[in-house]
C-alpha atoms as a PDB file:
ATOM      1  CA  UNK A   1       5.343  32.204  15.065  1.00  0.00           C
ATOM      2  CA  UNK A   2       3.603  30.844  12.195  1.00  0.00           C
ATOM      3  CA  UNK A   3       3.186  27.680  10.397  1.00  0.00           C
ATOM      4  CA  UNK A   4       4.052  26.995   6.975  1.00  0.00           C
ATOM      5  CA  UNK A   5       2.268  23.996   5.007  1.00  0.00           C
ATOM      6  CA  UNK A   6       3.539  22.727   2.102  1.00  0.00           C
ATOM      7  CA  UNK A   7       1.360  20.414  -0.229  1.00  0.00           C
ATOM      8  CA  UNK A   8       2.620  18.017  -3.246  1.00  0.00           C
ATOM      9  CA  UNK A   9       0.555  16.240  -5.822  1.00  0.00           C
ATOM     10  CA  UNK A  10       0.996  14.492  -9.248  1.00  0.00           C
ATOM     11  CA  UNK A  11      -2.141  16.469 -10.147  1.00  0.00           C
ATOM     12  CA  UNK A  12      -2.637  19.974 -11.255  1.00  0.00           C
ATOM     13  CA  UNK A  13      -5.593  20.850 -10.002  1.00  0.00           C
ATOM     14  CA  UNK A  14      -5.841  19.146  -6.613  1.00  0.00           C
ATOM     15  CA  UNK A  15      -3.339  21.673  -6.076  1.00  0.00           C
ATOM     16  CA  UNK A  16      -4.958  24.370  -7.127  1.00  0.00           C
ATOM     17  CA  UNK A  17      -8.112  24.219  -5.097  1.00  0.00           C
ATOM     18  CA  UNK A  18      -6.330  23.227  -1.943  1.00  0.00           C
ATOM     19  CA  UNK A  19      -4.431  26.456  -3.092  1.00  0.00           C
ATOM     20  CA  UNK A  20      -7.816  28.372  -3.379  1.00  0.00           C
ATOM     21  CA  UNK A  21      -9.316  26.799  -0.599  1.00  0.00           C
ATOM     22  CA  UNK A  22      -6.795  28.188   1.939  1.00  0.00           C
ATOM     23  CA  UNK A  23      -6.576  31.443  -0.352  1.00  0.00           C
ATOM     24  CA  UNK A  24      -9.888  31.977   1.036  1.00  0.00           C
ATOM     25  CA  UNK A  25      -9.443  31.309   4.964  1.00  0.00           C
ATOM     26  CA  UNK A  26      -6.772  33.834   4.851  1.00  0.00           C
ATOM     27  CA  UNK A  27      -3.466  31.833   3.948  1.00  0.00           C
ATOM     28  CA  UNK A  28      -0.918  33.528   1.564  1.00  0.00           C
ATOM     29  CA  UNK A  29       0.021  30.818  -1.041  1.00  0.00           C
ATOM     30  CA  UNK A  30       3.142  30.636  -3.108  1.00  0.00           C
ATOM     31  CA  UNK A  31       3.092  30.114  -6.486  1.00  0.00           C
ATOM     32  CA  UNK A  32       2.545  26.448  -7.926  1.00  0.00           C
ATOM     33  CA  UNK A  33       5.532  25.109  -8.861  1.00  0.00           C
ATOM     34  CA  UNK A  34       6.811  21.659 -10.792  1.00  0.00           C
ATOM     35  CA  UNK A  35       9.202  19.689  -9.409  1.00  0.00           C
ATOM     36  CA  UNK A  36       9.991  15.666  -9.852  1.00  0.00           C
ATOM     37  CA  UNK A  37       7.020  15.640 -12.099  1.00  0.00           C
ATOM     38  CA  UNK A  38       5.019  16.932  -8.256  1.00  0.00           C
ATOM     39  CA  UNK A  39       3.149  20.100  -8.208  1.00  0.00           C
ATOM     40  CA  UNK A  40       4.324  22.048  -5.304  1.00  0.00           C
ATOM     41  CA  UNK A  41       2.452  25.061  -3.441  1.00  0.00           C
ATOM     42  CA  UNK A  42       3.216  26.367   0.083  1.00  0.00           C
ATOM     43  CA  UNK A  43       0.720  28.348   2.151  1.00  0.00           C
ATOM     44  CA  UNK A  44       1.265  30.501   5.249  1.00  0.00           C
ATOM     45  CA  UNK A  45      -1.078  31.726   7.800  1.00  0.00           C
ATOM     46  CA  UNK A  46       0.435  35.365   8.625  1.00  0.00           C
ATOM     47  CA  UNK A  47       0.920  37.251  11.762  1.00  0.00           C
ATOM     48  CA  UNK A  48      -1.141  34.245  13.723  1.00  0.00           C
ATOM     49  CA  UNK A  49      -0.729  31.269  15.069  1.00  0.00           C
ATOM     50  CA  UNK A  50      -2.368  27.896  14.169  1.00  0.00           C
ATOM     51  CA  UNK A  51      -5.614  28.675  14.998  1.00  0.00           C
ATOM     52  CA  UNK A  52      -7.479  26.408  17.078  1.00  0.00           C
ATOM     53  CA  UNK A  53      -9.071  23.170  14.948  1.00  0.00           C
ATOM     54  CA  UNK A  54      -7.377  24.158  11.812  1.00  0.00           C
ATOM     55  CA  UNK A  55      -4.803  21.013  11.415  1.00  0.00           C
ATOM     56  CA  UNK A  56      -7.809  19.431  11.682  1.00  0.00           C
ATOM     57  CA  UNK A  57      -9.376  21.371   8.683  1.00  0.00           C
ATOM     58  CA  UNK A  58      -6.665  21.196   6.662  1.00  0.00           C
ATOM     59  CA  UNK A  59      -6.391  17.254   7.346  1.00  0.00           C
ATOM     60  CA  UNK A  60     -10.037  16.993   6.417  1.00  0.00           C
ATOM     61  CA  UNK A  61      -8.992  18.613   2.725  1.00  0.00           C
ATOM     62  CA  UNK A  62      -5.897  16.728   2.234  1.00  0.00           C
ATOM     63  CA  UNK A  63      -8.359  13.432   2.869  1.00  0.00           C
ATOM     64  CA  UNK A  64     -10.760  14.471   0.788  1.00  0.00           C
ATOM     65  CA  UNK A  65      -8.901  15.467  -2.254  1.00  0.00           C
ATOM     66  CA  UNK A  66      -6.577  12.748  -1.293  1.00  0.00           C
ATOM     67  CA  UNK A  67      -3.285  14.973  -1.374  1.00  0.00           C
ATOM     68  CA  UNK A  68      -0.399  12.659  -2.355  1.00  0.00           C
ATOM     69  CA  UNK A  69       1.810  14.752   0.629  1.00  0.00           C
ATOM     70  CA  UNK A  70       1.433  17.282   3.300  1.00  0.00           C
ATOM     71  CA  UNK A  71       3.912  18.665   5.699  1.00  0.00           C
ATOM     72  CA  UNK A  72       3.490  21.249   8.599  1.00  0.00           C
ATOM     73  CA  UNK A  73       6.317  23.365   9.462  1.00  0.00           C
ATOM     74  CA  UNK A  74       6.722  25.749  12.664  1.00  0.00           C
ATOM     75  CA  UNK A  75       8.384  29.247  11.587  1.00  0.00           C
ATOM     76  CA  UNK A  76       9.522  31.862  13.846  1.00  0.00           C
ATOM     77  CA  UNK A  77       8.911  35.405  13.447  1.00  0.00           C
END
């Protein structure tokens, strides 16, 4: 089981460094895509689950760069 997050934004680049951000702690990230004039990325953590205190990490980014949307999604392996 992982989870899959998926984040949406009117701007660009809040996008892109959430997208860098979780680059970095070991998420794989989709590509950015436009859709309803929303920027759209998607990032998976792999072959874990959530690890412990990281919805609260990742709700700590989406506050700070004030992240228009954010949903969580369960997937199974």
């Amino acid at each position: 089981m992982g989870w899959m997050h998926t984040f949406r934004s009117v701007e660009r680049e809040k996008i892109e460094i959430i997208a860098g951000l979780l680059q970095q702690a070991g998420y794989r990230i989709s590509r950015i895509r436009a859709i309803d004039c929303q920027f759209m990325v998607t990032a998976r953590l792999e072959g874990q689950t959530q690890m412990e205190g990281e919805h609260d990490r990742i709700k700590g980014i989406v506050q700070h760069f004030a992240i228009e949307e954010w949903t969580m999604n369960e997937e199974s392996s």
